[in-house]
C-alpha atoms as a PDB file:
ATOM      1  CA  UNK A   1       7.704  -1.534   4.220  1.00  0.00           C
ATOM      2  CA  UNK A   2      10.469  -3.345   6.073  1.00  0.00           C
ATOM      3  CA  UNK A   3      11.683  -5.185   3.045  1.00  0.00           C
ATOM      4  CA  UNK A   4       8.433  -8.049   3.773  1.00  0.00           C
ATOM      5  CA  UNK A   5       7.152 -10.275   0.886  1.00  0.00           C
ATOM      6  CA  UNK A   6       3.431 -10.374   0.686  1.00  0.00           C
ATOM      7  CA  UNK A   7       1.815 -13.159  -1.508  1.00  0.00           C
ATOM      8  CA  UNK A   8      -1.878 -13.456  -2.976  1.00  0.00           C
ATOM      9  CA  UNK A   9      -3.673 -15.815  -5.051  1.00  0.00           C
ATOM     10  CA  UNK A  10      -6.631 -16.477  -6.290  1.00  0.00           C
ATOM     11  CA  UNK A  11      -7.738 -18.973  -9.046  1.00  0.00           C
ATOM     12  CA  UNK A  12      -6.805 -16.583 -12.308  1.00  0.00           C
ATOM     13  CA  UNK A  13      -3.234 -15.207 -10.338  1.00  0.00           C
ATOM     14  CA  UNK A  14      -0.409 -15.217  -8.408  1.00  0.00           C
ATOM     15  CA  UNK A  15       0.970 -11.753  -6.716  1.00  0.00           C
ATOM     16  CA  UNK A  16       3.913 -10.859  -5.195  1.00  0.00           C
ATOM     17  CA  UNK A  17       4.354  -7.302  -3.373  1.00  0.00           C
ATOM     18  CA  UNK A  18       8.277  -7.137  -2.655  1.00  0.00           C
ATOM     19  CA  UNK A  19      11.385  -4.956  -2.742  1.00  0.00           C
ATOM     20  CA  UNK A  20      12.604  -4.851  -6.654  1.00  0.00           C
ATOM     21  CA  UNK A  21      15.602  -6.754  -5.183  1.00  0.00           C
ATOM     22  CA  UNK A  22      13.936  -9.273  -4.403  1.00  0.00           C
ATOM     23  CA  UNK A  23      12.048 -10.000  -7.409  1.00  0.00           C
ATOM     24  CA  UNK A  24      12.439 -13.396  -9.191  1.00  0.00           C
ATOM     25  CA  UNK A  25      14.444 -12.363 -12.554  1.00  0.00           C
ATOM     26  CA  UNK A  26      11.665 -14.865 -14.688  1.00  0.00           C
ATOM     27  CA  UNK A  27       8.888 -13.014 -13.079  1.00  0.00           C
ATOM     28  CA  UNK A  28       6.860 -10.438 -15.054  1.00  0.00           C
ATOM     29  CA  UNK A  29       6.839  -6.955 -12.809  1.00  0.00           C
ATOM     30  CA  UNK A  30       5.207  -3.942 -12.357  1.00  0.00           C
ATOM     31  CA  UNK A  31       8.132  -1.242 -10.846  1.00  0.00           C
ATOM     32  CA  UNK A  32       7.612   2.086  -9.423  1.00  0.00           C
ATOM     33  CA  UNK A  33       5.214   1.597  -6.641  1.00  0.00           C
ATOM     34  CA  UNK A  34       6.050   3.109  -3.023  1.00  0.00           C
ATOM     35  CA  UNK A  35       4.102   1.363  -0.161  1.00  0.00           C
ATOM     36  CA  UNK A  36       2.193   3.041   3.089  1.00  0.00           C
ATOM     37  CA  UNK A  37       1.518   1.384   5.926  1.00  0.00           C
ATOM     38  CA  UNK A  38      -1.758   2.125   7.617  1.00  0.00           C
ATOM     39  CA  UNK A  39      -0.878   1.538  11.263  1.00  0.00           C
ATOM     40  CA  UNK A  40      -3.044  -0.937  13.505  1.00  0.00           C
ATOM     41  CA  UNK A  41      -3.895  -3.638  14.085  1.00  0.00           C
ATOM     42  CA  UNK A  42      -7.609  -1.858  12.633  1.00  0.00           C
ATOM     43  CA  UNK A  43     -10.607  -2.960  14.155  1.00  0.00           C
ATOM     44  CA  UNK A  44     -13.481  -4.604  12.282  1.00  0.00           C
ATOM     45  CA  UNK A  45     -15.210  -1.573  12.906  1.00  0.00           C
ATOM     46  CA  UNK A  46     -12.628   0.132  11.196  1.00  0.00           C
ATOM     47  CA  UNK A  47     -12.581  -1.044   8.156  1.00  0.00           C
ATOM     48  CA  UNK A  48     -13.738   2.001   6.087  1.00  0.00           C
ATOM     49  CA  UNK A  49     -10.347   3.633   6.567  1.00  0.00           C
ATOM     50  CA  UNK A  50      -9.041   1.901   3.960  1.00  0.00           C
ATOM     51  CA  UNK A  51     -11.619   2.447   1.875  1.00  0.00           C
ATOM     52  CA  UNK A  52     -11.556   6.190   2.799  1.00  0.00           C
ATOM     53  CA  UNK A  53      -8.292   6.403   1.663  1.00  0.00           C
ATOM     54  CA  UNK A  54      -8.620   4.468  -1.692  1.00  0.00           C
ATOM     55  CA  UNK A  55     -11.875   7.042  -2.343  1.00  0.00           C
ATOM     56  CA  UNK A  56      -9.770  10.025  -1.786  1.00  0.00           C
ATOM     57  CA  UNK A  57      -6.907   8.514  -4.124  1.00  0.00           C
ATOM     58  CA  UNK A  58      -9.542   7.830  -6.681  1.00  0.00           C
ATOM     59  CA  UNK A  59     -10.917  11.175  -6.816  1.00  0.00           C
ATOM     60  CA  UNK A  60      -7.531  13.010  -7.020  1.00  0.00           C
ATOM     61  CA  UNK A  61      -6.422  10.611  -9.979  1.00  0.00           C
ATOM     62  CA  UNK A  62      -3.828   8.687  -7.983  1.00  0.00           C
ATOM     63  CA  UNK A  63      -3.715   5.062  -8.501  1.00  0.00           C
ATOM     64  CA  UNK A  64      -3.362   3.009  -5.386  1.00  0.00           C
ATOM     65  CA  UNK A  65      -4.056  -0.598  -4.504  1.00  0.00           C
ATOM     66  CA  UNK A  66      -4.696  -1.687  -0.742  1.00  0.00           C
ATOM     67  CA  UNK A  67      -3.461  -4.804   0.370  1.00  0.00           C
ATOM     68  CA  UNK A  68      -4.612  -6.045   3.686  1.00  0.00           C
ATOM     69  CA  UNK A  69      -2.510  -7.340   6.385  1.00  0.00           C
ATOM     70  CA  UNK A  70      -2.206 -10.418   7.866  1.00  0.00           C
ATOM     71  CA  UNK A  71      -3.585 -11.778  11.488  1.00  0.00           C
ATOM     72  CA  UNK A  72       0.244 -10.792  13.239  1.00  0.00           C
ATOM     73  CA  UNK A  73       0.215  -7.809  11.011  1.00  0.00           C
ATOM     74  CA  UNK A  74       0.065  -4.108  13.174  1.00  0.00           C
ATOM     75  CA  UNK A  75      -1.611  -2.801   9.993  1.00  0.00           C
ATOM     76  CA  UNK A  76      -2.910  -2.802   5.829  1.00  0.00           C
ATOM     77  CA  UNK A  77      -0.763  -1.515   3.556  1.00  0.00           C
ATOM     78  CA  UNK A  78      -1.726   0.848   0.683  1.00  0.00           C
ATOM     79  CA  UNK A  79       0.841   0.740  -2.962  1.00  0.00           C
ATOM     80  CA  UNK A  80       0.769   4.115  -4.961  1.00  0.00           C
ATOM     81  CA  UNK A  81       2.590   4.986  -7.976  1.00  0.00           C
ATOM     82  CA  UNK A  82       6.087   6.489  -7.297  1.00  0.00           C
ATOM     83  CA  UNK A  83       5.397   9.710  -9.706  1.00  0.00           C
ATOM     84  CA  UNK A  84       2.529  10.379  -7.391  1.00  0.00           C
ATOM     85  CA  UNK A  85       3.772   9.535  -3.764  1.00  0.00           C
ATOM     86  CA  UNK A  86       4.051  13.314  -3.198  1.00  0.00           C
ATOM     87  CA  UNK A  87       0.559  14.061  -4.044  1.00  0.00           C
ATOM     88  CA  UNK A  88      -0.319  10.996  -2.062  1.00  0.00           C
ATOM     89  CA  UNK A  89       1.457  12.387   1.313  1.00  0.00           C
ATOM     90  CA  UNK A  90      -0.550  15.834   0.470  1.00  0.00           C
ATOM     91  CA  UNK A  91      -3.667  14.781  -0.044  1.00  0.00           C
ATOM     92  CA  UNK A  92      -3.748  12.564   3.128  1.00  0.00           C
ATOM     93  CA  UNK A  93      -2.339  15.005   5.665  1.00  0.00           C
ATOM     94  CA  UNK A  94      -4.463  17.581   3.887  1.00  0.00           C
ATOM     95  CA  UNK A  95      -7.600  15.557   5.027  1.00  0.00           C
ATOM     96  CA  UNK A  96      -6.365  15.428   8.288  1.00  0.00           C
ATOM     97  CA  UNK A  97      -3.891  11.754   8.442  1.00  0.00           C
ATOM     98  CA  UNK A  98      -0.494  11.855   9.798  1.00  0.00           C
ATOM     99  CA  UNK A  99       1.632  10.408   7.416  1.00  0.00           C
ATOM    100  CA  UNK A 100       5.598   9.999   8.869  1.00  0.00           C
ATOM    101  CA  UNK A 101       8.333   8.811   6.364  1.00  0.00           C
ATOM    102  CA  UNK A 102      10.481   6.518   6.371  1.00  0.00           C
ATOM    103  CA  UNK A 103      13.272   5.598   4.052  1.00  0.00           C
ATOM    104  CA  UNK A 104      12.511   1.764   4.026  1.00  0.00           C
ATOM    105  CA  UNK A 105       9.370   2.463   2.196  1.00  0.00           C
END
């Protein structure tokens, strides 16, 4: 949300979550995504937040993907599509999470 880089890989790809100013100008991108930040640092207890969240997205046709955050993280992060960020915010504080802007997201 700050303008951080987060990287993932597994065997079949390589991902890179970062501000479109940052993006490598060789790399193939996705654009349009706005990013949440699910504040923490969640316990293991609480780990069906995120899945919570990504249920309620799923059922309301918005397309997120969660991305977790790392050990010195304070939290996971959640990417939705920008046409749908406002249906996003709805749906969340309509089921009861406050959601605060910010305009680095």
């Amino acid at each position: 949300p700050d303008g951080s880089i987060v990287l993932e890989h597994s065997a079949q790809q390589l991902q890179l979550v970062c501000p479109m100013g940052a993006v490598p100008p060789q790399a193939r991108c996705e654009h349009n995504w706005r990013m949440f930040s699910i504040q923490g640092p969640l316990a293991f207890a609480q780990a069906g937040i995120m899945k919570s969240i990504n249920a309620l997205f799923s059922r309301n046709a918005v397309e997120a993907v969660c991305l977790p955050g790392s050990r010195s993280d304070k939290g996971d992060y959640i990417l939705v599509r920008s046409h749908k960020l406002e249906t996003a915010i709805e749906l969340l504080r309509q089921n009861y999470y406050d959601v605060q802007s910010s305009s680095r997201m």
